[in-house]
Protein backbone atom coordinates (compact mmCIF):
# COMPACT_ATOMS: atom_id res chain seq x y z
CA UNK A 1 -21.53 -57.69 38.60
CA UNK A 2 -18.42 -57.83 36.99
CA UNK A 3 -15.10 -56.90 38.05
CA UNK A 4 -12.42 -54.60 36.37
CA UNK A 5 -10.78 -56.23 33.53
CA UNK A 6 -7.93 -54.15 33.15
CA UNK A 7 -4.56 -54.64 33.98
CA UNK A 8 -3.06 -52.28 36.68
CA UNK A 9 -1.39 -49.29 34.47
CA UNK A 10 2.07 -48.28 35.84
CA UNK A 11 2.65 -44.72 35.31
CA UNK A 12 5.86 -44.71 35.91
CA UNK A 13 7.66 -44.76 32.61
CA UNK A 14 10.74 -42.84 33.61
CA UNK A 15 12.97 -44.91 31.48
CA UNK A 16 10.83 -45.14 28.26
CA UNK A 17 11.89 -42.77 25.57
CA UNK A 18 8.92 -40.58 26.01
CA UNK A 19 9.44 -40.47 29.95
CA UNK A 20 13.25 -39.50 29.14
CA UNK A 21 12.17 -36.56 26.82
CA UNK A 22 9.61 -35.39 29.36
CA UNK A 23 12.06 -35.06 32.31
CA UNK A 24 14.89 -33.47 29.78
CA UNK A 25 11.89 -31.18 29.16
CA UNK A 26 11.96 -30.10 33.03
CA UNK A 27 15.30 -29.64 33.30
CA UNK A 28 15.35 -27.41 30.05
CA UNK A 29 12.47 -25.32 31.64
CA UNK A 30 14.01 -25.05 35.30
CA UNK A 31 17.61 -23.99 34.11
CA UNK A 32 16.22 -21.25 31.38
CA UNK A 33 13.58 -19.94 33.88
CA UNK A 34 10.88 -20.97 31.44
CA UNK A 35 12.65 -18.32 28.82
CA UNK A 36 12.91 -21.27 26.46
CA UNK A 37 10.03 -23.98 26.66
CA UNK A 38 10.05 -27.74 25.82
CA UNK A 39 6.98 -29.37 24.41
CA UNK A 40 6.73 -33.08 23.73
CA UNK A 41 4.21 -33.59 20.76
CA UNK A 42 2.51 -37.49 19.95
CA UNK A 43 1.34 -37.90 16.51
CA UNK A 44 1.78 -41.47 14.62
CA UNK A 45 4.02 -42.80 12.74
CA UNK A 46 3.89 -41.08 9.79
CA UNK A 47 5.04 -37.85 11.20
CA UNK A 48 8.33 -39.45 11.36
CA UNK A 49 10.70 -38.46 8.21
CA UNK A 50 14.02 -40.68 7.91
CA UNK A 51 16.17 -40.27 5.01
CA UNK A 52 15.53 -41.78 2.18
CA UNK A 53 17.38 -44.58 0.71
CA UNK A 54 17.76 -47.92 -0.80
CA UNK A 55 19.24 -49.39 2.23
CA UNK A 56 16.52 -47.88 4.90
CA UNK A 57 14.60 -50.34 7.16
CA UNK A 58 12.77 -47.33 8.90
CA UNK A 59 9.11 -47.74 7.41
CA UNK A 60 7.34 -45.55 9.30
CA UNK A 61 3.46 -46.11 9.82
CA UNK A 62 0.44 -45.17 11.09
CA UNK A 63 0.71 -48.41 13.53
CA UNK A 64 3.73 -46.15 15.03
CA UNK A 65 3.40 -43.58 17.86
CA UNK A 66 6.20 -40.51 16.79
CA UNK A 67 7.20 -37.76 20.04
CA UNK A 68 8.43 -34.67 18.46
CA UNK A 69 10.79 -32.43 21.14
CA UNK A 70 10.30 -28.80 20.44
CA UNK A 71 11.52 -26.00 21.95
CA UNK A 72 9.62 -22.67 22.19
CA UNK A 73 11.55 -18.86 22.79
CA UNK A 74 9.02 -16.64 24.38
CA UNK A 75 11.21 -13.40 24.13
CA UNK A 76 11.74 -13.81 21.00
CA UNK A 77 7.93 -14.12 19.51
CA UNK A 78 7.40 -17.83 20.50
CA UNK A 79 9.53 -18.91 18.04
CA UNK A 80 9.39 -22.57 17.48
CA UNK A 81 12.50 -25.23 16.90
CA UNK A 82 12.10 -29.36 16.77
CA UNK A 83 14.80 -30.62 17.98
CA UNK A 84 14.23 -34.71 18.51
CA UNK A 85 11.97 -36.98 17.12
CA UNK A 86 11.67 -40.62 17.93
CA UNK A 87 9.61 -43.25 16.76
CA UNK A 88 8.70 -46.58 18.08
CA UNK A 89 6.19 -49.40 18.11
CA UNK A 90 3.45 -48.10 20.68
CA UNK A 91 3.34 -51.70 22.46
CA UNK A 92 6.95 -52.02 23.25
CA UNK A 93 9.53 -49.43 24.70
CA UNK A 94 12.48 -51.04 22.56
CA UNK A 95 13.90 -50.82 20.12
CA UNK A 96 13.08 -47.16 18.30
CA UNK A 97 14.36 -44.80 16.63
CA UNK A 98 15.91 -41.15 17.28
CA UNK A 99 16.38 -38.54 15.01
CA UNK A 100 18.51 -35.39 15.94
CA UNK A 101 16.76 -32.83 13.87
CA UNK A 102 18.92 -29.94 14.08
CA UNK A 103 22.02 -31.82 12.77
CA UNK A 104 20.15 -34.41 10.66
CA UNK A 105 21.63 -37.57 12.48
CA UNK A 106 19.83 -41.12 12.87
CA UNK A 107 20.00 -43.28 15.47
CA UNK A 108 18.27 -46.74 14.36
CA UNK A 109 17.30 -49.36 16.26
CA UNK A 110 18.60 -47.93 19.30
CA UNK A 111 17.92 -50.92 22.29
CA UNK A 112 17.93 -49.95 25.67
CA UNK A 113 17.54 -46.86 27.57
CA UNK A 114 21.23 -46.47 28.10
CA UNK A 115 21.76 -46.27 24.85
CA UNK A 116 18.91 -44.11 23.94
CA UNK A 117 20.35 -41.27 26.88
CA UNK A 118 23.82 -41.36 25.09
CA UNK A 119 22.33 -40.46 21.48
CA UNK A 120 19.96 -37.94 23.01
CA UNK A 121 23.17 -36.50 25.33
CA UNK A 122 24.73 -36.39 21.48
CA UNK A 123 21.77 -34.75 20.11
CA UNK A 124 21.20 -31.97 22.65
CA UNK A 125 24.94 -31.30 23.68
CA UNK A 126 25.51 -30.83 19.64
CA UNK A 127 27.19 -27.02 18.80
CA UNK A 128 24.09 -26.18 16.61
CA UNK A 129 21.60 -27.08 19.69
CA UNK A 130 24.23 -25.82 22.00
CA UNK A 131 24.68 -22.09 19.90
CA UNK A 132 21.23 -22.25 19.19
CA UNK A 133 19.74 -22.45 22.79
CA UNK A 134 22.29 -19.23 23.40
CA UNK A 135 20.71 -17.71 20.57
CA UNK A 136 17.04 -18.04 21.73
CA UNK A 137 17.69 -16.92 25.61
């Protein structure tokens, strides 16, 4: 007979960049009273879009996992607004990538977790995101 072969899977992932969206995704839920809804969405790679120039390392590809953060106002017709996307390689956590989609902002080979929480706090503190959330409650 022959035993499991897999490796025990941690599920805690609470400082991965997909576990950070998820619980920023709670907290979004809990203090709008589910008015305005977070979704985290996985496609590859190649749902990514970075800006395009001569200097970009960002080659997205279907090798890639991408998380799209979108936010959803029920009130007002389920109207739908990405707000982060992020790309990295699916077998590491670090580095990736972070896009702030509402003010069109890159964050590149972001590192660490810390650093990742301080360009997402950038991204969803932002005036647009900020005005826009009062808009959609």
């Amino acid at each position: 007979m022959c035993k499991n072969l897999w490796p025990e899977i941690k599920m805690n992932f609470e400082d991965s960049p997909k576990g950070i969206l998820l619980k920023q995704i709670e907290y979004l839920n809990n203090n709008t009273q589910e008015r305005i809804w977070g979704e985290l969405v996985l496609t590859n790679g190649t749902d990514y879009e970075t800006k395009k120039s001569l200097k970009n390392d960002i080659i997205p590809s279907v090798e890639d996992v991408c998380y799209k953060l979108y936010i959803t106002a029920r009130a007002k017709g389920n109207v739908r607004f990405l707000l982060v996307s992020v790309l990295q390689e699916p077998t590491k956590t670090y580095p990736c990538h972070l896009k702030d989609e509402i003010n069109d902002i890159e964050y590149k080979d972001i590192e660490n977790s810390t650093d990742f929480i301080k360009n997402l706090e950038t991204a969803l503190r932002s005036g647009k995101v900020t005005t826009l959330l009062a808009n959609l409650i």
